[in-house]
C-alpha atoms as a PDB file:
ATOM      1  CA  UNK A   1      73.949   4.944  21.542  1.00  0.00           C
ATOM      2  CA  UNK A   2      70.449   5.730  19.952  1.00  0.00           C
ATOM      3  CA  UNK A   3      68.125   7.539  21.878  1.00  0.00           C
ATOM      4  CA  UNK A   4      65.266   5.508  23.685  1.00  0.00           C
ATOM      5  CA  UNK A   5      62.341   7.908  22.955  1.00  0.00           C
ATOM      6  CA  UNK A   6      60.831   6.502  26.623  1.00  0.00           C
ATOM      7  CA  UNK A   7      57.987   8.844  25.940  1.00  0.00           C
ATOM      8  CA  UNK A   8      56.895   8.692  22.699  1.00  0.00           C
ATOM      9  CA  UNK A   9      57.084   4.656  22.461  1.00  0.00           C
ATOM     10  CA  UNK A  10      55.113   4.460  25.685  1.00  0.00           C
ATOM     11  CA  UNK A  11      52.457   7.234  24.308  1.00  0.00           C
ATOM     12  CA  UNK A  12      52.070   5.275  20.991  1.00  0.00           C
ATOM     13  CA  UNK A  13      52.350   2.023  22.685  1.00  0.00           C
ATOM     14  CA  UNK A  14      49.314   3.057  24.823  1.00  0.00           C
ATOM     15  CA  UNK A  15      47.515   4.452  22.206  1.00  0.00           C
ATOM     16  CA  UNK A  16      47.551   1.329  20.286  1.00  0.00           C
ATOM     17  CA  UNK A  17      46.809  -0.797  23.076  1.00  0.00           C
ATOM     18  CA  UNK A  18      43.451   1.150  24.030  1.00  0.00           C
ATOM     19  CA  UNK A  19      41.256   0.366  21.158  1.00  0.00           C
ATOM     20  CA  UNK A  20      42.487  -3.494  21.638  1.00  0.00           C
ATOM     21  CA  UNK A  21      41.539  -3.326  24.633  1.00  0.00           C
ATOM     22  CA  UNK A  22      38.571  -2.214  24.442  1.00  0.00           C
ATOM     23  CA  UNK A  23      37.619  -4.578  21.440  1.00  0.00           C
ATOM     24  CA  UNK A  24      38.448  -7.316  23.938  1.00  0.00           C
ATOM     25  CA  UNK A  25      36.888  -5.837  26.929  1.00  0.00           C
ATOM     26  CA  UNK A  26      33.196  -5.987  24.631  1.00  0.00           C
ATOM     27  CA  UNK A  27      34.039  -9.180  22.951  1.00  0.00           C
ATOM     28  CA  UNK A  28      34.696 -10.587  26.326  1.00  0.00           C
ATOM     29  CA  UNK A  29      31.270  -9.454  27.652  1.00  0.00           C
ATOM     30  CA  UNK A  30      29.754 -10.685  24.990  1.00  0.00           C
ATOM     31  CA  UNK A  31      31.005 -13.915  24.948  1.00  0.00           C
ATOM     32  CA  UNK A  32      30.928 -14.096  28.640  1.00  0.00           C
ATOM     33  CA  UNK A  33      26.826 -13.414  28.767  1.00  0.00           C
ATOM     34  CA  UNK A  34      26.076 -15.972  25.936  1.00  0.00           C
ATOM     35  CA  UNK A  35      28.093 -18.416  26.946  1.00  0.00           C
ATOM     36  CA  UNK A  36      26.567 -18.238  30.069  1.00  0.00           C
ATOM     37  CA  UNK A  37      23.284 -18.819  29.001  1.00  0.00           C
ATOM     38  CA  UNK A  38      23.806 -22.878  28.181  1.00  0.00           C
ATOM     39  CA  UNK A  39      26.724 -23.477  30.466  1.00  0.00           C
ATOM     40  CA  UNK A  40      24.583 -25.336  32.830  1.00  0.00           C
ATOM     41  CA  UNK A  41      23.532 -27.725  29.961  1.00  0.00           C
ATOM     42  CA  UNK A  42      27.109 -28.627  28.383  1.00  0.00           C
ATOM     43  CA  UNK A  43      28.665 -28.494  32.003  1.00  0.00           C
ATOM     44  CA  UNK A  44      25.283 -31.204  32.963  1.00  0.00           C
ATOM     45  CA  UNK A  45      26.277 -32.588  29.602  1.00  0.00           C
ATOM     46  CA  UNK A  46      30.101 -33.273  30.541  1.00  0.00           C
ATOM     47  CA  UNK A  47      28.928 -34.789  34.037  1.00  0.00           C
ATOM     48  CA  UNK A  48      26.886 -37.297  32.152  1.00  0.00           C
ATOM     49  CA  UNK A  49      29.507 -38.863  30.292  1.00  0.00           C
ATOM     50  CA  UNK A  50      32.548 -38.845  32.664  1.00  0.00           C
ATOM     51  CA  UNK A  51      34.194 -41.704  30.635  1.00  0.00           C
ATOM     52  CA  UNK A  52      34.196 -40.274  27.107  1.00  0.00           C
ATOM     53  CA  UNK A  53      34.149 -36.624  28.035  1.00  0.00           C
ATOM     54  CA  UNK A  54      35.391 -36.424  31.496  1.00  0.00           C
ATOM     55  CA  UNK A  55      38.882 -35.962  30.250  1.00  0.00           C
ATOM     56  CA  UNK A  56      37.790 -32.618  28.040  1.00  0.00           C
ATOM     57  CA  UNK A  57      36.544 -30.983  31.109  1.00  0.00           C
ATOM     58  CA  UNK A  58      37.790 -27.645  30.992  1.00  0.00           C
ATOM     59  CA  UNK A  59      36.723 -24.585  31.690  1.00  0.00           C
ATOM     60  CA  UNK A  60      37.484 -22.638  28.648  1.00  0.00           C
ATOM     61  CA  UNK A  61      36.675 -25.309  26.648  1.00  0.00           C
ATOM     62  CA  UNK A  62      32.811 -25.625  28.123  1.00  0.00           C
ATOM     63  CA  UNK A  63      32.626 -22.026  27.526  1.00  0.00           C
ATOM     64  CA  UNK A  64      33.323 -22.185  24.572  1.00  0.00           C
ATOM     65  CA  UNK A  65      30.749 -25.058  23.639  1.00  0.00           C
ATOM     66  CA  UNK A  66      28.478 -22.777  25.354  1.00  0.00           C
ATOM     67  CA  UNK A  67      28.819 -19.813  23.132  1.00  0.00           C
ATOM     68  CA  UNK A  68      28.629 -21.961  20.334  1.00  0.00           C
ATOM     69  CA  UNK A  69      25.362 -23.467  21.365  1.00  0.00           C
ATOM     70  CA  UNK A  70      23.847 -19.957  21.833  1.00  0.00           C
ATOM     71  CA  UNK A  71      24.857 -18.718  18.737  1.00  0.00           C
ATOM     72  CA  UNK A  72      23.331 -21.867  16.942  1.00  0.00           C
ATOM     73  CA  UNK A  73      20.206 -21.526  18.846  1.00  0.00           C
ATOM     74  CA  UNK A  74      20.021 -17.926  18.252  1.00  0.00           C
ATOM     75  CA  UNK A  75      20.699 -18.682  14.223  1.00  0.00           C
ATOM     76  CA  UNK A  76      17.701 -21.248  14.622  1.00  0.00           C
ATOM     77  CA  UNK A  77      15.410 -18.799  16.408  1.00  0.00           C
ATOM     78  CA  UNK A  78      15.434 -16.222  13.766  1.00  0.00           C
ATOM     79  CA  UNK A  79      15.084 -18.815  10.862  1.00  0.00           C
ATOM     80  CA  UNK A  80      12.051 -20.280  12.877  1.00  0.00           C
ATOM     81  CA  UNK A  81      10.775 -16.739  13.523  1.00  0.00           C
ATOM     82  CA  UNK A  82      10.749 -16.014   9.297  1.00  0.00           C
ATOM     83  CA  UNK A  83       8.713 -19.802   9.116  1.00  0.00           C
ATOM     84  CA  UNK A  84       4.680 -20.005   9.630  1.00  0.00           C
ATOM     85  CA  UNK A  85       5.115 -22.192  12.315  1.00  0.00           C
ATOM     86  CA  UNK A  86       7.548 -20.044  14.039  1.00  0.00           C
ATOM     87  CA  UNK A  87       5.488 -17.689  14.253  1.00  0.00           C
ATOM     88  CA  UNK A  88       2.810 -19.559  15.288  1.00  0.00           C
ATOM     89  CA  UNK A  89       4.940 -20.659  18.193  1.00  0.00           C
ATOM     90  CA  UNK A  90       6.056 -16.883  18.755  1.00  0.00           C
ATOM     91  CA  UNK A  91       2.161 -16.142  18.764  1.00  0.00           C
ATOM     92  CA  UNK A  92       1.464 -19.053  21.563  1.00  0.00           C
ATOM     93  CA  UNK A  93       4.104 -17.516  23.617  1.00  0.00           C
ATOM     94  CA  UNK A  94       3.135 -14.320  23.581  1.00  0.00           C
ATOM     95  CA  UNK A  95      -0.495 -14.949  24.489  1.00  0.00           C
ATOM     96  CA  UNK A  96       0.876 -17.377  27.457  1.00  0.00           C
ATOM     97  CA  UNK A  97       3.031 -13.781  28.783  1.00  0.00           C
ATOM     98  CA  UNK A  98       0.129 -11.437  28.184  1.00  0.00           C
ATOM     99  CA  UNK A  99      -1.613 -13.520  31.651  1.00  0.00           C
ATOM    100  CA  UNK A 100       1.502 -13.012  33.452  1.00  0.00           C
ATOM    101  CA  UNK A 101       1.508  -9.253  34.542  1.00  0.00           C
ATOM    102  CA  UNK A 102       4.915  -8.397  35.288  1.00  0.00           C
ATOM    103  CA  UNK A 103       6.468 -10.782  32.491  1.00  0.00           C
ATOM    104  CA  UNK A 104       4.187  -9.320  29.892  1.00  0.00           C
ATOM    105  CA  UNK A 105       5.446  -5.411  30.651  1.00  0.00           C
ATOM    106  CA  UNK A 106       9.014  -6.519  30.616  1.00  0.00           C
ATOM    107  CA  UNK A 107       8.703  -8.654  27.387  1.00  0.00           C
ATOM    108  CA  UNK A 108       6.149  -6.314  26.104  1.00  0.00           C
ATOM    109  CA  UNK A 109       8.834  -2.980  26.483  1.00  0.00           C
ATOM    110  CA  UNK A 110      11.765  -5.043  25.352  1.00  0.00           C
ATOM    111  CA  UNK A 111      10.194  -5.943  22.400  1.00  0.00           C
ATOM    112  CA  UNK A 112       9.276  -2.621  21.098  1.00  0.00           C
ATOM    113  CA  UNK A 113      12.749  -1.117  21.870  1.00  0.00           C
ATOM    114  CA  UNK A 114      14.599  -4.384  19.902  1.00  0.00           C
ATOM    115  CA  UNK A 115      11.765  -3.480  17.008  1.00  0.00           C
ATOM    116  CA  UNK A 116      12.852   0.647  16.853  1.00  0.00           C
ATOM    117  CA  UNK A 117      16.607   0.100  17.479  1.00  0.00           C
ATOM    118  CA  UNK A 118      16.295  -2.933  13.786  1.00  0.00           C
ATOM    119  CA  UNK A 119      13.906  -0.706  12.016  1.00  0.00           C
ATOM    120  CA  UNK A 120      13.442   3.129  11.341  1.00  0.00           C
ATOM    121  CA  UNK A 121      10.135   4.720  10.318  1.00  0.00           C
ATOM    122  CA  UNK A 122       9.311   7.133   7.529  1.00  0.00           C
ATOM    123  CA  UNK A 123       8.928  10.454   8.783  1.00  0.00           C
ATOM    124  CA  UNK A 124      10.705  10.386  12.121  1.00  0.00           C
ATOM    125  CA  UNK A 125      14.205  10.228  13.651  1.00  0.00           C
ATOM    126  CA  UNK A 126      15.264   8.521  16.006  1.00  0.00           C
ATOM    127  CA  UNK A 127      18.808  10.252  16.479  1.00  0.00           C
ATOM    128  CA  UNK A 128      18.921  13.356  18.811  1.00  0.00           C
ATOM    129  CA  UNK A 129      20.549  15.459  21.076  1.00  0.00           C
ATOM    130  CA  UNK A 130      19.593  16.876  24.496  1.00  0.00           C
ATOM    131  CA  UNK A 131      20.599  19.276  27.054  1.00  0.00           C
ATOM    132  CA  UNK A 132      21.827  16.864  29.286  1.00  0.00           C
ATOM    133  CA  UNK A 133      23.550  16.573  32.029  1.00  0.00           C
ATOM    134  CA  UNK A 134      23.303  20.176  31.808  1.00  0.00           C
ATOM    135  CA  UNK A 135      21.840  22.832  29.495  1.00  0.00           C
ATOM    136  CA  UNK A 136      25.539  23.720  28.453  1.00  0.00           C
ATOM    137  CA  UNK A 137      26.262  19.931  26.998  1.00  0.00           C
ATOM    138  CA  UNK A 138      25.031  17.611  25.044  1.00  0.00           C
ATOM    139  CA  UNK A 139      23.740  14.034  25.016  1.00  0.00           C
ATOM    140  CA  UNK A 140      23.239  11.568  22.117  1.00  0.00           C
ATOM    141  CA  UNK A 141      19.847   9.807  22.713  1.00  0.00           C
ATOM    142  CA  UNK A 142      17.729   7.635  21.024  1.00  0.00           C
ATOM    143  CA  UNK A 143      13.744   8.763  20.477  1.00  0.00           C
ATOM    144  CA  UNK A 144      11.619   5.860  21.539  1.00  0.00           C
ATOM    145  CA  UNK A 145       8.271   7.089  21.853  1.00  0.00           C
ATOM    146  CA  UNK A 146       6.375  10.352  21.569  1.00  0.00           C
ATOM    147  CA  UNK A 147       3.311  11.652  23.768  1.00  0.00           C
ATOM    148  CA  UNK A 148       0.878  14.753  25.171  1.00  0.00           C
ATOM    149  CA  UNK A 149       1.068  15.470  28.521  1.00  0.00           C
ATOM    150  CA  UNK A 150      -1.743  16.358  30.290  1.00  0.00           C
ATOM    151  CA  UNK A 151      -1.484  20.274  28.727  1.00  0.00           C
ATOM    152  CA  UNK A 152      -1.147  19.128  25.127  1.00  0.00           C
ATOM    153  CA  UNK A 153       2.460  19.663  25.193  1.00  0.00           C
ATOM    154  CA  UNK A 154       4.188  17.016  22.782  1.00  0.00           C
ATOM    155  CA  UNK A 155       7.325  14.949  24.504  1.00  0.00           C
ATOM    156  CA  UNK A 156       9.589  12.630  23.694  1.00  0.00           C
ATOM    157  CA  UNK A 157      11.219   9.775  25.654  1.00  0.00           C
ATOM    158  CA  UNK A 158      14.776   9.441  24.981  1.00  0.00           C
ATOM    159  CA  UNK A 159      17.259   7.065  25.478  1.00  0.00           C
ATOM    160  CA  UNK A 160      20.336   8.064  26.549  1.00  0.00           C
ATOM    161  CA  UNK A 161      23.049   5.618  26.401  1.00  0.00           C
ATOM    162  CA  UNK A 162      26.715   5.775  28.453  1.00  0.00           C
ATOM    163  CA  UNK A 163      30.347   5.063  27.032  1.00  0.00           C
ATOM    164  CA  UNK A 164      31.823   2.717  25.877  1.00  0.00           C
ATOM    165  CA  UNK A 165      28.789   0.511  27.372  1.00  0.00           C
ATOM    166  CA  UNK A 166      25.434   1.303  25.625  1.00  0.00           C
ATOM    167  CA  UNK A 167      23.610  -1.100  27.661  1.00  0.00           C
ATOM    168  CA  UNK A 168      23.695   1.060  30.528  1.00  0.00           C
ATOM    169  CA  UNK A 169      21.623   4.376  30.169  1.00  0.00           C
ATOM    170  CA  UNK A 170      19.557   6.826  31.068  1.00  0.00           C
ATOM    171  CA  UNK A 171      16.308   7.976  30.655  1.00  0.00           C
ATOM    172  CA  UNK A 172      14.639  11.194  29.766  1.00  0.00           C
ATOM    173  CA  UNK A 173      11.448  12.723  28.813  1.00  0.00           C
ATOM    174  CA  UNK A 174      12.467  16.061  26.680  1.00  0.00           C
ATOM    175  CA  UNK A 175       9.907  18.672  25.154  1.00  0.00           C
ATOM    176  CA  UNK A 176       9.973  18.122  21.389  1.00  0.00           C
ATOM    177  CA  UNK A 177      11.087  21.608  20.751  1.00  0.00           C
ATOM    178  CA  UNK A 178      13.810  21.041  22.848  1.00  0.00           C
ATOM    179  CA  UNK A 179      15.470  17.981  20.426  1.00  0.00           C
ATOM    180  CA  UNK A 180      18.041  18.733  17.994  1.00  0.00           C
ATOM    181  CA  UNK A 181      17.574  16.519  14.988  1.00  0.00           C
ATOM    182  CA  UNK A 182      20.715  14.681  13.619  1.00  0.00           C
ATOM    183  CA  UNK A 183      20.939  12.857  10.133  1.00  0.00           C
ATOM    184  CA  UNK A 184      22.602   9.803  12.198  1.00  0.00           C
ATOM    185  CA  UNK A 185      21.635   5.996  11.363  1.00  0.00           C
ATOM    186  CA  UNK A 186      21.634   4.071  14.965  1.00  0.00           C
ATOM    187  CA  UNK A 187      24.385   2.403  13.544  1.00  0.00           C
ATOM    188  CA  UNK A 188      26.195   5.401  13.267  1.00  0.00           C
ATOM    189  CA  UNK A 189      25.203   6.733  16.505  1.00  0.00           C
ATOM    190  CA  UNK A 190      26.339   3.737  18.091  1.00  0.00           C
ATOM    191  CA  UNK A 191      29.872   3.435  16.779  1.00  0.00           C
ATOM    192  CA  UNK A 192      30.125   7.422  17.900  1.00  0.00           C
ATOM    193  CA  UNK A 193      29.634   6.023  21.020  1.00  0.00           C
ATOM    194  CA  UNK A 194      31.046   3.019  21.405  1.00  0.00           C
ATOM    195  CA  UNK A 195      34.376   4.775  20.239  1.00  0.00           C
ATOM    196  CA  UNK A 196      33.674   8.001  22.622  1.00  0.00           C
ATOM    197  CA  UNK A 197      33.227   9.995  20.027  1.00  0.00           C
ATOM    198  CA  UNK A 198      36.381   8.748  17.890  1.00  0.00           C
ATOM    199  CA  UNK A 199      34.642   7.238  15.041  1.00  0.00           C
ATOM    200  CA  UNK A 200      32.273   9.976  13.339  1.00  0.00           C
ATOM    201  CA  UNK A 201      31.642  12.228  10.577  1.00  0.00           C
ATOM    202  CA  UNK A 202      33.226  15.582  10.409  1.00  0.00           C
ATOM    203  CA  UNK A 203      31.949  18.058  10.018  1.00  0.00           C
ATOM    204  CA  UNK A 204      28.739  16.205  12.378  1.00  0.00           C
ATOM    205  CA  UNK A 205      25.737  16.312  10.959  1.00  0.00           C
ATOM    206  CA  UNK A 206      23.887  18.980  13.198  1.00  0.00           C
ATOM    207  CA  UNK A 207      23.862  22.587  14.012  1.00  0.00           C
ATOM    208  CA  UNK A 208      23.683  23.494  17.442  1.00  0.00           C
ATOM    209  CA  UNK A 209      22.478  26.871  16.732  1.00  0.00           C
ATOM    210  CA  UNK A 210      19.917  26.627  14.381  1.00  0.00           C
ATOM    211  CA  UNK A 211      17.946  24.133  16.949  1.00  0.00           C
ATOM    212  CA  UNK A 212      15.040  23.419  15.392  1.00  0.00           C
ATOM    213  CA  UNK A 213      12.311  20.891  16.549  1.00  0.00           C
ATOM    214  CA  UNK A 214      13.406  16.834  15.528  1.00  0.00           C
ATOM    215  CA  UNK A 215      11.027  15.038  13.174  1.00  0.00           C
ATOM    216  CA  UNK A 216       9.776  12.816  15.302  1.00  0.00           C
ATOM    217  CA  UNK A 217       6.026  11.825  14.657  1.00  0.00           C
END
């Protein structure tokens, strides 16, 4: 009788199941928040013809209609937003949010962080590492802004995002002498840490004991 090898199959067997899991576990998310922003329409949609689409009432299925919906209007958005009259439109809106205080911080901050994260400037870098949670470790983060404090002394907000969910975060404002500058892309820098830490160069591109100041004008 040939040996089961109870161990190893299970070890391999988990190990190949992780990263499909986790594939599914974003996809899911993903899927999951974009679908839910026009499920009230097609479900409104489906209650409005009971006769011809009562019988296709399913969950799954309205879901799905949903996500396809967003991902059309999303497509549509971003050819309207490279048009004149899209960005006319854009303009309008963005006045109308600029009375509204609360609205016009919110939109106002997301906006800048959705412009860094698509484009990176000449000069500057936007991936670092800090001494965080403790002086001993290190944190990826993302430079978002730099400013003087009240002594002159130059700073640097940083974004620090978690794994394997970069949407959650932390963050920090770090003396600029106290970044150490990487040669990472955001997309690289997010696939390090989407994959915690599987999925990078080697050797990484930063020394730890030459810490220098980051480029970050």
């Amino acid at each position: 009788m040939r040996p089961l090898y109870v161990q190893r199959y299970l070890l391999t067997g988990l190990l190949t199941f992780i990263p499909i899991w986790l594939t599914w576990t974003v996809f899911k998310s993903i899927f999951s928040l974009l679908s839910q922003i026009n499920l009230p329409w097609v479900a409104a949609l489906f209650e409005a013809f009971p006769e011809t689409l009562g019988r296709l009432h399913e969950g799954w299925l309205m879901s799905l209609l949903a996500f396809i919906v967003t991902l059309a209007t999303l497509y549509a958005m971003g050819f309207a937003a490279n048009r004149v009259f899209g960005q006319r439109l854009l303009g309008a809106f963005e006045r109308v949010i600029e009375r509204i205080p609360v609205a016009h911080s919110i939109y106002g901050g997301a906006k800048k962080l959705m412009t860094m994260l698509q484009n990176k400037p000449s000069g500057t870098q936007r991936v670092v590492l800090i001494d965080f949670p403790s002086p001993e470790l290190k944190s990826i983060g993302f430079v978002t802004r730099v400013f003087r404090d009240a002594s002159g002394t130059e700073l640097a907000s940083v974004y620090v995002p978690t794994t394997p969910n970069p949407t959650g975060g932390y963050l920090e404002i770090v003396p600029l002498d106290r970044l150490v500058a990487t040669d990472w892309s955001v997309d690289q820098a997010m696939a390090f840490i989407l994959s915690a830490g599987a999925a990078g160069p080697d050797p990484l591109p930063f020394d730890l004991r030459g810490r220098g100041p980051a480029r970050t004008d």
